[in-house]
PDB file of N, CA and C in Angstrom:
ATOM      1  N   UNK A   1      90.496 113.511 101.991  1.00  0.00           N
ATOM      2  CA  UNK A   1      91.730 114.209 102.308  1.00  0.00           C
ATOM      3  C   UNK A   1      92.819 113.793 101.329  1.00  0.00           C
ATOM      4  N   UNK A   2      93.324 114.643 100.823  1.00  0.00           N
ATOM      5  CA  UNK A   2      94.371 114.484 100.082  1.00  0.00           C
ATOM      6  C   UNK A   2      96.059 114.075 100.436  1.00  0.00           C
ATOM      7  N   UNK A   3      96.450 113.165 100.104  1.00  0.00           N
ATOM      8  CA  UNK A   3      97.617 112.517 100.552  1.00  0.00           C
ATOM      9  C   UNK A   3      98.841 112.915  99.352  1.00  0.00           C
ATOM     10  N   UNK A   4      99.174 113.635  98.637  1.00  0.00           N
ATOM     11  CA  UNK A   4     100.007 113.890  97.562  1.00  0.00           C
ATOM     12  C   UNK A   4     101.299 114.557  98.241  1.00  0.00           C
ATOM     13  N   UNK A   5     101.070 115.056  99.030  1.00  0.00           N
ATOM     14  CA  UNK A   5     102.353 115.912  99.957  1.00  0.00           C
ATOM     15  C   UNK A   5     103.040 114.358 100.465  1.00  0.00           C
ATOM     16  N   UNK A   6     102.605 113.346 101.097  1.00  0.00           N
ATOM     17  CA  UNK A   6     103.024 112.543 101.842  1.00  0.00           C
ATOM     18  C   UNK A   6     103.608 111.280 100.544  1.00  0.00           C
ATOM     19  N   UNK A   7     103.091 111.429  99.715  1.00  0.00           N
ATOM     20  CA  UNK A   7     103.035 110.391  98.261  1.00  0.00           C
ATOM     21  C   UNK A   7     104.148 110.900  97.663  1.00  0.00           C
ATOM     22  N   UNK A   8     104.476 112.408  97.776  1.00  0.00           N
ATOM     23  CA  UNK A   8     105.696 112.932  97.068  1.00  0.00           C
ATOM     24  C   UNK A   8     107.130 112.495  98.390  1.00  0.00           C
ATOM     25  N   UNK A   9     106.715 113.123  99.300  1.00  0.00           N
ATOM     26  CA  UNK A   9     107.918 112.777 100.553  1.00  0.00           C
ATOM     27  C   UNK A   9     107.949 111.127 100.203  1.00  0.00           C
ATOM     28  N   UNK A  10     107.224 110.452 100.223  1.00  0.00           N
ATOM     29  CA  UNK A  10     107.569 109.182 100.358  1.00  0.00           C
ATOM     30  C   UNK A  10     108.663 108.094  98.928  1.00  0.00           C
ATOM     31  N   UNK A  11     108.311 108.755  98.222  1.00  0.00           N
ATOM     32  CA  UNK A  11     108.870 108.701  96.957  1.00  0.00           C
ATOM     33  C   UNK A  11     110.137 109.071  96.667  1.00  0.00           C
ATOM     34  N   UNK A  12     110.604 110.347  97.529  1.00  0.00           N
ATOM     35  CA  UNK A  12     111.638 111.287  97.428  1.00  0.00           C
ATOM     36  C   UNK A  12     112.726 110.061  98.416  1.00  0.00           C
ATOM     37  N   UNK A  13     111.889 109.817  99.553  1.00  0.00           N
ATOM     38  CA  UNK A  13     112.597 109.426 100.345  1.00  0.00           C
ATOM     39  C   UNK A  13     113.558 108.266  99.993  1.00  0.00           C
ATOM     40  N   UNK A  14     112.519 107.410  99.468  1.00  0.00           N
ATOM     41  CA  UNK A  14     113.450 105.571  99.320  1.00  0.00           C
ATOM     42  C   UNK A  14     113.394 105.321  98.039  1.00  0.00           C
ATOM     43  N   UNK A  15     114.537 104.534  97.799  1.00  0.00           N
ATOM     44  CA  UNK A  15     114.379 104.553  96.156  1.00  0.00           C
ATOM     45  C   UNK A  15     113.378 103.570  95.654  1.00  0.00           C
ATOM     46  N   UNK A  16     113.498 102.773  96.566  1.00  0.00           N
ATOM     47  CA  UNK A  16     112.226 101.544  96.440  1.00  0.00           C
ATOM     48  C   UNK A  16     110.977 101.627  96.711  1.00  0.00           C
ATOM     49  N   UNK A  17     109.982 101.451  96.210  1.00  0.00           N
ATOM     50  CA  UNK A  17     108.661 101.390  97.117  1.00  0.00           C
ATOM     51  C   UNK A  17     107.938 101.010  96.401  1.00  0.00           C
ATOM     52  N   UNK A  18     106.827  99.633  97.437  1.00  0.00           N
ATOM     53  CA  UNK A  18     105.856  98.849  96.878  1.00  0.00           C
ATOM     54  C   UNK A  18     103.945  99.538  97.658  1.00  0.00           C
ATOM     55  N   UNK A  19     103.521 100.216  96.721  1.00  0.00           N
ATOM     56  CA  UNK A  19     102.308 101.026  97.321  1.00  0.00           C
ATOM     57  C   UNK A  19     101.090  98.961  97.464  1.00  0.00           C
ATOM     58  N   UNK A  20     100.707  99.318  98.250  1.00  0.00           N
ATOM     59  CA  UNK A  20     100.807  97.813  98.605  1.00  0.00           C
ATOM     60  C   UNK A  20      99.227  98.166  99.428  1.00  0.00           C
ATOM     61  N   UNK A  21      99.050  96.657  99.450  1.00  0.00           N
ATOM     62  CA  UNK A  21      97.410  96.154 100.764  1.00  0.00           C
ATOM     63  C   UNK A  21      97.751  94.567 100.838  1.00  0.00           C
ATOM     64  N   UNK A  22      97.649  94.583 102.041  1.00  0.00           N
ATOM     65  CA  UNK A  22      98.013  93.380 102.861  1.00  0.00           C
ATOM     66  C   UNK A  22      96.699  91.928 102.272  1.00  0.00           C
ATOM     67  N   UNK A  23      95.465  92.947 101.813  1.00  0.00           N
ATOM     68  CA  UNK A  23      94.062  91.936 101.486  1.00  0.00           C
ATOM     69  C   UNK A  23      94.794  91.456  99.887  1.00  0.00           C
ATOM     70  N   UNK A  24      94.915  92.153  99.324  1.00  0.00           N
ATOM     71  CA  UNK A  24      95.437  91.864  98.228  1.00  0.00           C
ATOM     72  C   UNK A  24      96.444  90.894  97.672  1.00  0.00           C
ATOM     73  N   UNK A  25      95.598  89.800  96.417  1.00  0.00           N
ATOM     74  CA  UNK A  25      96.336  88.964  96.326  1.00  0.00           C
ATOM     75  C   UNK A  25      98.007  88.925  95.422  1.00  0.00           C
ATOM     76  N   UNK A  26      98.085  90.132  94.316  1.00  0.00           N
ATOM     77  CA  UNK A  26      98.856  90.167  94.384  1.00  0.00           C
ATOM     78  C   UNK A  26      99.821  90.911  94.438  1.00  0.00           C
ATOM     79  N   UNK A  27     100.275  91.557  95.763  1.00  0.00           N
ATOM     80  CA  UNK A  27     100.804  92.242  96.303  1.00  0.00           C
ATOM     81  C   UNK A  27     100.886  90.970  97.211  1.00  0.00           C
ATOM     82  N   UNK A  28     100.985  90.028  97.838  1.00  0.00           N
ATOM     83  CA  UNK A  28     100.858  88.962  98.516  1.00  0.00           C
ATOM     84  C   UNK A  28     102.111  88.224  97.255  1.00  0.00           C
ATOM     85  N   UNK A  29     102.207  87.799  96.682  1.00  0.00           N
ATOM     86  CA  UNK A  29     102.928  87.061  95.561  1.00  0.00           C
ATOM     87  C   UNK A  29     104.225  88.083  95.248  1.00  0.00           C
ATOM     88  N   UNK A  30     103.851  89.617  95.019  1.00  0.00           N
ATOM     89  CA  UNK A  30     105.678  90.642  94.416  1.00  0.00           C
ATOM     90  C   UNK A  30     106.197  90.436  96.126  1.00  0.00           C
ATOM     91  N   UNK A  31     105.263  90.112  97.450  1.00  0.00           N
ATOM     92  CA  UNK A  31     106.133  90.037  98.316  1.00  0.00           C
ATOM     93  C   UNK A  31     106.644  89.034  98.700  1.00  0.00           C
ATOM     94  N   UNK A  32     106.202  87.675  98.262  1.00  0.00           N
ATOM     95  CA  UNK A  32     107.019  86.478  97.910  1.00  0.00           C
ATOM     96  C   UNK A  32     108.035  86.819  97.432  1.00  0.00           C
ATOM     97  N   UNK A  33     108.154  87.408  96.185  1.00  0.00           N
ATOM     98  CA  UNK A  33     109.483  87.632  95.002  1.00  0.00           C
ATOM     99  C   UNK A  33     110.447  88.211  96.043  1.00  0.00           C
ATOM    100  N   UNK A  34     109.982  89.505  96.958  1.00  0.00           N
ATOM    101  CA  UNK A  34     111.005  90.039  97.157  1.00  0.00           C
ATOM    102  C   UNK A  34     111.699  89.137  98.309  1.00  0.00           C
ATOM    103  N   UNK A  35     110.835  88.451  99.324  1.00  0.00           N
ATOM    104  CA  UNK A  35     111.598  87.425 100.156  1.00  0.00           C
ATOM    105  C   UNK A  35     112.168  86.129  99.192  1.00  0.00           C
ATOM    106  N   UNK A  36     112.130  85.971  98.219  1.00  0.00           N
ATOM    107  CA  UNK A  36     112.512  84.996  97.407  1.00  0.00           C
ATOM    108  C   UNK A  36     114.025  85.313  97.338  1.00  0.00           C
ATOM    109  N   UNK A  37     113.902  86.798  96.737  1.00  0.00           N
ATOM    110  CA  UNK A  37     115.462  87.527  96.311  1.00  0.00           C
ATOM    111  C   UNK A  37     116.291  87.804  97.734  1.00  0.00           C
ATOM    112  N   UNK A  38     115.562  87.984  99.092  1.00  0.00           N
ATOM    113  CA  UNK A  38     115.992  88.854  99.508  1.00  0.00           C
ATOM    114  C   UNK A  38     115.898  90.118  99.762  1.00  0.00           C
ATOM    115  N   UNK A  39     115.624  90.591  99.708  1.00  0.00           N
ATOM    116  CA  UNK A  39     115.614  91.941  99.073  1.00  0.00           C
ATOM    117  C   UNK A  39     114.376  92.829 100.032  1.00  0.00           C
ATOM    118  N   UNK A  40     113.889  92.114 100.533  1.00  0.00           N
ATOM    119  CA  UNK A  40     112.461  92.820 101.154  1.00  0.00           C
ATOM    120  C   UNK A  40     113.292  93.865 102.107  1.00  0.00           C
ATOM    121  N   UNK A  41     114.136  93.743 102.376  1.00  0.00           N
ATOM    122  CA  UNK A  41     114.420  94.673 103.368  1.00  0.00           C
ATOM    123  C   UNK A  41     114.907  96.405 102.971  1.00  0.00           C
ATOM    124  N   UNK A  42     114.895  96.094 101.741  1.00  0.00           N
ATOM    125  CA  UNK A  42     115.418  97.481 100.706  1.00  0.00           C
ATOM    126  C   UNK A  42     114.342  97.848  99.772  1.00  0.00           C
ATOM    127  N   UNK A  43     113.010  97.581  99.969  1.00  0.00           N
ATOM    128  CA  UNK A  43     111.734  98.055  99.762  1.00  0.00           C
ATOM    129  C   UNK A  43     110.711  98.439 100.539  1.00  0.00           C
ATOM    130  N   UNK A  44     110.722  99.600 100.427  1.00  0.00           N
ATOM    131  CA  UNK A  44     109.303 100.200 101.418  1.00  0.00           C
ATOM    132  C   UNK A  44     108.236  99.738 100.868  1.00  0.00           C
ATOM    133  N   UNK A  45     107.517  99.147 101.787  1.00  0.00           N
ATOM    134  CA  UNK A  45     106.314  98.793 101.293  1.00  0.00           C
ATOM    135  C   UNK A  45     105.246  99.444 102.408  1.00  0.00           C
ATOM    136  N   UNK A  46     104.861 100.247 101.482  1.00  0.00           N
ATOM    137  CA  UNK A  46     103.533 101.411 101.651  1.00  0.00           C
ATOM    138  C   UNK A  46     102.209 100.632 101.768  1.00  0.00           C
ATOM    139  N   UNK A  47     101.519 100.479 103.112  1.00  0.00           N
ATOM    140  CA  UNK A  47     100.531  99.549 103.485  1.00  0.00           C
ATOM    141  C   UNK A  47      99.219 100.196 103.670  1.00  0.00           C
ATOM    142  N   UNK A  48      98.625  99.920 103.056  1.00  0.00           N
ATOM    143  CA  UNK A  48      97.002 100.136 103.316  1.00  0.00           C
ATOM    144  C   UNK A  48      96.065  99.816 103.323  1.00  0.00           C
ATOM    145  N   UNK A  49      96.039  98.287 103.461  1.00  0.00           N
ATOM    146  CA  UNK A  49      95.361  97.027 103.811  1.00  0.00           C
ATOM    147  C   UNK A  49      94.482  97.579 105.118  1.00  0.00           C
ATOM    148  N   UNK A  50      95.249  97.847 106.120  1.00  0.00           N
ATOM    149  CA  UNK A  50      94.545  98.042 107.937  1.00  0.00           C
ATOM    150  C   UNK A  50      93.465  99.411 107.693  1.00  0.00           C
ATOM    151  N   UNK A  51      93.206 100.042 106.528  1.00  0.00           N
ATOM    152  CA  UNK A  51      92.583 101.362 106.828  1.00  0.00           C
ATOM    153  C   UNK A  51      92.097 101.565 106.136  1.00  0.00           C
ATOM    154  N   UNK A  52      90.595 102.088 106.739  1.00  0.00           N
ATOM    155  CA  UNK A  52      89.555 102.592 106.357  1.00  0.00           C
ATOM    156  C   UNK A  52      89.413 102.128 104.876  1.00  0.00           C
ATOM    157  N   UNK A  53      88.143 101.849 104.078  1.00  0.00           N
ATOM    158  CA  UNK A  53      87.631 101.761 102.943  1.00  0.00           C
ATOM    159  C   UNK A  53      88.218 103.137 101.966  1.00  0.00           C
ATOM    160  N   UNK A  54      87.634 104.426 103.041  1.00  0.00           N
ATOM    161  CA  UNK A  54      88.063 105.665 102.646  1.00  0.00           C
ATOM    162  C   UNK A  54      89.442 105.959 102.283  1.00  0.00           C
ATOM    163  N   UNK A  55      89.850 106.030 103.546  1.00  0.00           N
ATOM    164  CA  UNK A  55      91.179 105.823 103.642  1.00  0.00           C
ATOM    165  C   UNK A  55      91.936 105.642 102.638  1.00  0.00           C
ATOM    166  N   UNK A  56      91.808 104.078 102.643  1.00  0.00           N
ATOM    167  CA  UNK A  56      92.356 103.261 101.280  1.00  0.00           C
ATOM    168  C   UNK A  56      92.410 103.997  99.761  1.00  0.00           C
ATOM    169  N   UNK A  57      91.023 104.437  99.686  1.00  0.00           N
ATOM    170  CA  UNK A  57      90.341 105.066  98.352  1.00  0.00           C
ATOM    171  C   UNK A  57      91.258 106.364  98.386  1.00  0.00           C
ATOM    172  N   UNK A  58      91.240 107.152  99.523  1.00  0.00           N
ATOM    173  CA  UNK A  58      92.274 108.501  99.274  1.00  0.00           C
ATOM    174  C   UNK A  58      93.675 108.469  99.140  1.00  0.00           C
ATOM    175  N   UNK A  59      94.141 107.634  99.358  1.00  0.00           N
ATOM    176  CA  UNK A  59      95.480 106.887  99.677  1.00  0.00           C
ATOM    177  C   UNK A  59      95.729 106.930  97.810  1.00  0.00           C
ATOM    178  N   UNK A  60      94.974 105.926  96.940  1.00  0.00           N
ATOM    179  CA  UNK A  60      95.184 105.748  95.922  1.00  0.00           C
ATOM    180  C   UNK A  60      94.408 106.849  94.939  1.00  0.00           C
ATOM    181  N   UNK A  61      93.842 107.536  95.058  1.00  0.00           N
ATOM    182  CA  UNK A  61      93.990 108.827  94.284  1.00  0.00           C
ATOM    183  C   UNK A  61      94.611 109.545  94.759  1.00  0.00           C
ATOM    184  N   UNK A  62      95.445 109.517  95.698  1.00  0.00           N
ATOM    185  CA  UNK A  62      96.790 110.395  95.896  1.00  0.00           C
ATOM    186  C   UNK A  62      97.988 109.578  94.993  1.00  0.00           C
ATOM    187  N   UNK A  63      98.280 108.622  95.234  1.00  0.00           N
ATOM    188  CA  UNK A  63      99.075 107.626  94.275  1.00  0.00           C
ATOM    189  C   UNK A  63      98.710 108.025  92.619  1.00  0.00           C
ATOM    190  N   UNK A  64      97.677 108.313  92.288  1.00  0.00           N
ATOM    191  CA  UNK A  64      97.450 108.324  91.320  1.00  0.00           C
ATOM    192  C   UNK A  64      97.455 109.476  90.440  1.00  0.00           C
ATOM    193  N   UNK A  65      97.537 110.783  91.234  1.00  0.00           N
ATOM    194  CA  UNK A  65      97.726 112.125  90.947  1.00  0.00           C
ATOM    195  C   UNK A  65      99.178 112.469  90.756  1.00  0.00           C
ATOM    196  N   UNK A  66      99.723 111.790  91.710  1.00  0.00           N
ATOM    197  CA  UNK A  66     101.498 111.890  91.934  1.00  0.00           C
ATOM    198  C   UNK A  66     102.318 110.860  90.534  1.00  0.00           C
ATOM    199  N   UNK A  67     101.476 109.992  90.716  1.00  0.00           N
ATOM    200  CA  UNK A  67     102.495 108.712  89.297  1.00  0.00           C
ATOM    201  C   UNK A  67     101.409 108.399  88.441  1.00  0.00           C
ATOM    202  N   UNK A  68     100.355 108.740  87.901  1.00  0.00           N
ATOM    203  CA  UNK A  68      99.513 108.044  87.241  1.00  0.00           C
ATOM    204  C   UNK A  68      99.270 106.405  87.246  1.00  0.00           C
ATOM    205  N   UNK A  69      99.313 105.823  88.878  1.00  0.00           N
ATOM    206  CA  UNK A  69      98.714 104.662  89.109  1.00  0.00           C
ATOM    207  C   UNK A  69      98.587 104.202  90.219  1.00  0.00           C
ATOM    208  N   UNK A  70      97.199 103.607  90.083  1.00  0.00           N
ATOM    209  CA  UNK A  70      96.541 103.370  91.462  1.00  0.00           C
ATOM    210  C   UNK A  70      96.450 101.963  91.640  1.00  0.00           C
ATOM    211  N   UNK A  71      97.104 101.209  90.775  1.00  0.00           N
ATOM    212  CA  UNK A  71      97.246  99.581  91.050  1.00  0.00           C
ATOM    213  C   UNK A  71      97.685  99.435  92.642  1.00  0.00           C
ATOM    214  N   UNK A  72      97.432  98.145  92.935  1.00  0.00           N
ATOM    215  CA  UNK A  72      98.160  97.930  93.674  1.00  0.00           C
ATOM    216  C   UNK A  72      98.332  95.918  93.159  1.00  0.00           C
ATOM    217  N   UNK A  73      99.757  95.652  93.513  1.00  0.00           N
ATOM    218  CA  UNK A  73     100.704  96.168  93.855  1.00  0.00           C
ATOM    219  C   UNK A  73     101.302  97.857  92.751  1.00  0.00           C
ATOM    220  N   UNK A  74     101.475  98.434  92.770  1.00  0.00           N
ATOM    221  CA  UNK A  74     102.141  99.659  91.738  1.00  0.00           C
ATOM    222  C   UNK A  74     104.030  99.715  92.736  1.00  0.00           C
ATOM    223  N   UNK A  75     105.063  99.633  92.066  1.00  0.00           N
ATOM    224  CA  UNK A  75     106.438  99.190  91.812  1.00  0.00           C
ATOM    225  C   UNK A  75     107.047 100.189  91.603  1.00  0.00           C
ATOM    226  N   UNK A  76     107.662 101.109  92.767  1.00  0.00           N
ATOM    227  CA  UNK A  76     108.190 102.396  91.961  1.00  0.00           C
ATOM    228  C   UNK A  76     109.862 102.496  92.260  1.00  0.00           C
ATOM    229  N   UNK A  77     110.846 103.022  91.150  1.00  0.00           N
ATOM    230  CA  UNK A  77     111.740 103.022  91.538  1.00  0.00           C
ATOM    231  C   UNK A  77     112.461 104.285  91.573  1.00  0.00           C
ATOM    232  N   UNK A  78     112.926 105.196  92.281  1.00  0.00           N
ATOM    233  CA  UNK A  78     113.194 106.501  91.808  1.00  0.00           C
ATOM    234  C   UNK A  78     112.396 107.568  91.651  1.00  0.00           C
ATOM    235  N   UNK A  79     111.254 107.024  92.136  1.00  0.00           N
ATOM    236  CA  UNK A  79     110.052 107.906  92.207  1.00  0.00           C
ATOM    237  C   UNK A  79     109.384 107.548  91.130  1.00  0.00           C
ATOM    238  N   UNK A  80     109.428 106.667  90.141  1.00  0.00           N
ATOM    239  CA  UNK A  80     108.961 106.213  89.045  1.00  0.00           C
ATOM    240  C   UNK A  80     108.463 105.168  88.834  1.00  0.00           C
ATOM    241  N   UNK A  81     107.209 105.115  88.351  1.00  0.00           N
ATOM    242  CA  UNK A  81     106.586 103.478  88.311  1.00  0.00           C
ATOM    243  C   UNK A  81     107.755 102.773  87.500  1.00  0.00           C
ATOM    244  N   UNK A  82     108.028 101.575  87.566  1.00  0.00           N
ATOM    245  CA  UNK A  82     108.455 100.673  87.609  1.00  0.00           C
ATOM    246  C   UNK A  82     107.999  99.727  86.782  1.00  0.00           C
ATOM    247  N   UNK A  83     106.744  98.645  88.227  1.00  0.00           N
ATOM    248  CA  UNK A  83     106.201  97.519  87.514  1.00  0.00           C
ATOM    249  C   UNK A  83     104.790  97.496  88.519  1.00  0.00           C
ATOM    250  N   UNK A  84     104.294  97.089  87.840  1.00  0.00           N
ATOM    251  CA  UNK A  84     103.192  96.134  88.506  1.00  0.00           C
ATOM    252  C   UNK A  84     103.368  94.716  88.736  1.00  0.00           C
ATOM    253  N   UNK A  85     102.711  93.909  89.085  1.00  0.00           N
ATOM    254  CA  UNK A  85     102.470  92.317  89.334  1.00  0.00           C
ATOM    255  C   UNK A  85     102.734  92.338  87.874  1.00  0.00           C
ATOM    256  N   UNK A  86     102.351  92.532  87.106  1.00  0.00           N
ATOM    257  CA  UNK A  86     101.917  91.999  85.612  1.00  0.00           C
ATOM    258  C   UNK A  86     103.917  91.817  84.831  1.00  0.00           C
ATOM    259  N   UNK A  87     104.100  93.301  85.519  1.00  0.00           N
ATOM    260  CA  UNK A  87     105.602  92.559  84.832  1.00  0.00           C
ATOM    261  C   UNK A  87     106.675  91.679  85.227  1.00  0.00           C
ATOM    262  N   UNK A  88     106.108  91.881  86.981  1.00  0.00           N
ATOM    263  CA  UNK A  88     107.120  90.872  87.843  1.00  0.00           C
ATOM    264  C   UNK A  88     106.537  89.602  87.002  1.00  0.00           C
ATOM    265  N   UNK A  89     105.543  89.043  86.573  1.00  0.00           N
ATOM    266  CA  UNK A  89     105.057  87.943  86.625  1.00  0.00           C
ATOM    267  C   UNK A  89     106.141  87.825  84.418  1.00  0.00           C
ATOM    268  N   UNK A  90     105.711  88.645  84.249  1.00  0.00           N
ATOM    269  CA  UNK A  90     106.468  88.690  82.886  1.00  0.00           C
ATOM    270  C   UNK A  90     107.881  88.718  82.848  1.00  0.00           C
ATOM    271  N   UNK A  91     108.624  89.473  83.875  1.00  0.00           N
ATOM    272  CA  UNK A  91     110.049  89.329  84.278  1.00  0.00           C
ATOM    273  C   UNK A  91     110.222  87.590  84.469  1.00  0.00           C
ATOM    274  N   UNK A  92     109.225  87.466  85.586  1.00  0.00           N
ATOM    275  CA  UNK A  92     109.998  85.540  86.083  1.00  0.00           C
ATOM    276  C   UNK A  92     109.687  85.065  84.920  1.00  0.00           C
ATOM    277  N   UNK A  93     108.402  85.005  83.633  1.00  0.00           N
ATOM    278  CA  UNK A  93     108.146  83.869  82.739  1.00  0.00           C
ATOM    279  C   UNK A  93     109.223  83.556  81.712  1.00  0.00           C
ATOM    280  N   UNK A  94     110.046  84.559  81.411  1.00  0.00           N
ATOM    281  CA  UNK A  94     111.200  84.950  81.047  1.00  0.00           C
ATOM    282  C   UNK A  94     112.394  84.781  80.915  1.00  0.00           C
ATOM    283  N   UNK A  95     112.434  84.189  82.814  1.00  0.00           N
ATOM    284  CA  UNK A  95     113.699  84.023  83.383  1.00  0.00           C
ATOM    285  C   UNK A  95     114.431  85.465  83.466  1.00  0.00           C
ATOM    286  N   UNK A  96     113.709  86.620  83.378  1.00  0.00           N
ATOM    287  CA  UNK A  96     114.458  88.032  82.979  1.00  0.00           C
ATOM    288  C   UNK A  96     114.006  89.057  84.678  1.00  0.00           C
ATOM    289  N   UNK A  97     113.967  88.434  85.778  1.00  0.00           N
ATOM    290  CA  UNK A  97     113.828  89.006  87.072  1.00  0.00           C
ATOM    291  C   UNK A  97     114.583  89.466  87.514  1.00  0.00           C
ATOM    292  N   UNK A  98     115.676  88.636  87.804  1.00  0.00           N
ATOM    293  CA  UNK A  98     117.095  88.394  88.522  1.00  0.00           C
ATOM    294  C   UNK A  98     117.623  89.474  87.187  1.00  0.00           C
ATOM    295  N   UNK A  99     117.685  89.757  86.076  1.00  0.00           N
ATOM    296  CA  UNK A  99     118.531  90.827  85.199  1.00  0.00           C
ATOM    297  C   UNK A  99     118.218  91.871  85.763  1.00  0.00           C
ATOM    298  N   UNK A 100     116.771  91.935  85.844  1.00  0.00           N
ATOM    299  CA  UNK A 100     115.548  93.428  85.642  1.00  0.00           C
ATOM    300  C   UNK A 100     116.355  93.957  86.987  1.00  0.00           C
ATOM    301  N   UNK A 101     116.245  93.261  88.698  1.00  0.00           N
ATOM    302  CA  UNK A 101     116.738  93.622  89.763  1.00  0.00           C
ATOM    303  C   UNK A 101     118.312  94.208  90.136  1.00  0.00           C
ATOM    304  N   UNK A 102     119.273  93.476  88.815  1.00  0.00           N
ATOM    305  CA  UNK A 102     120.459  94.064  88.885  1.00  0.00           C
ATOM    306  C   UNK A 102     120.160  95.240  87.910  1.00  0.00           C
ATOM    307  N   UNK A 103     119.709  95.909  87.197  1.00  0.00           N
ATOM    308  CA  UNK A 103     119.925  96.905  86.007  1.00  0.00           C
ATOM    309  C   UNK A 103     118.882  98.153  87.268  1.00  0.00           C
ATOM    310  N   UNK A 104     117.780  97.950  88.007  1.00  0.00           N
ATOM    311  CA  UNK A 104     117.341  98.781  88.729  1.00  0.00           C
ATOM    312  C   UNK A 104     117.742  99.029  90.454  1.00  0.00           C
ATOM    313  N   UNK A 105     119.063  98.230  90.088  1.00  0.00           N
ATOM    314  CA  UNK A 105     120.179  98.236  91.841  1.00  0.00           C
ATOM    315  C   UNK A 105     119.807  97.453  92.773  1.00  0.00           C
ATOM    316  N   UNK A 106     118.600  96.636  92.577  1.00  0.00           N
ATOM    317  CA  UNK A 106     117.730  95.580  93.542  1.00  0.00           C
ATOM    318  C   UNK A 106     119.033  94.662  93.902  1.00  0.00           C
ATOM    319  N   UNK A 107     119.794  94.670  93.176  1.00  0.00           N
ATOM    320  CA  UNK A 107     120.537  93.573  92.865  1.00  0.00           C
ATOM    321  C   UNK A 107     121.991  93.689  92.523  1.00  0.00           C
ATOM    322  N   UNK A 108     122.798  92.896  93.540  1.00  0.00           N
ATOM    323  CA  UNK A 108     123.872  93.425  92.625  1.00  0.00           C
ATOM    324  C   UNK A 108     124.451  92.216  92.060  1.00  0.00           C
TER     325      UNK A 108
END
């Protein structure tokens, strides 16, 4: 079943959103960051850890038709990928997190 109608509403809706699974390790760690900052409360985080194998699998080729990515964690802001783990982790090595979060409104 195709989820792209619900992948677009969801996108439209919040400016934030972390397409996310609870098994997953790191999506477990960008949600450290965001309780680190704060901030968890001004990110939707889109869960699909609890469901189905299938589920899961349709979930992210809907993600993936809509933004071209099926990572998870996948980081969208504006309806727009963002980041993955890979850049949060490149943002903190940096010291360039805390900038990245004020320039994309995470942050003021």
């Amino acid at each position: 079943m195709s989820h792209v109608k619900e992948v677009k509403l969801l996108l439209d809706k919040h400016k934030f959103v972390q397409f996310s699974a609870n098994w997953c390790p790191d999506c477990q760690y960008v949600n450290r960051v965001w309780n680190r900052y704060d901030v968890q409360e001004k990110v939707k985080v889109f869960e699909i850890g609890n469901m189905s194998k299938d589920e899961q699998e349709s979930w992210r080729i809907s993600f993936q038709e809509v933004t071209g990515s099926r990572n998870l964690p996948s980081i969208f802001v504006n309806g727009e990928l963002w980041a993955t783990e890979t850049e949060i982790h490149k943002f903190e090595d940096s010291n360039e997190l805390e900038t990245e979060f004020k320039q994309i409104g995470l942050l003021k």
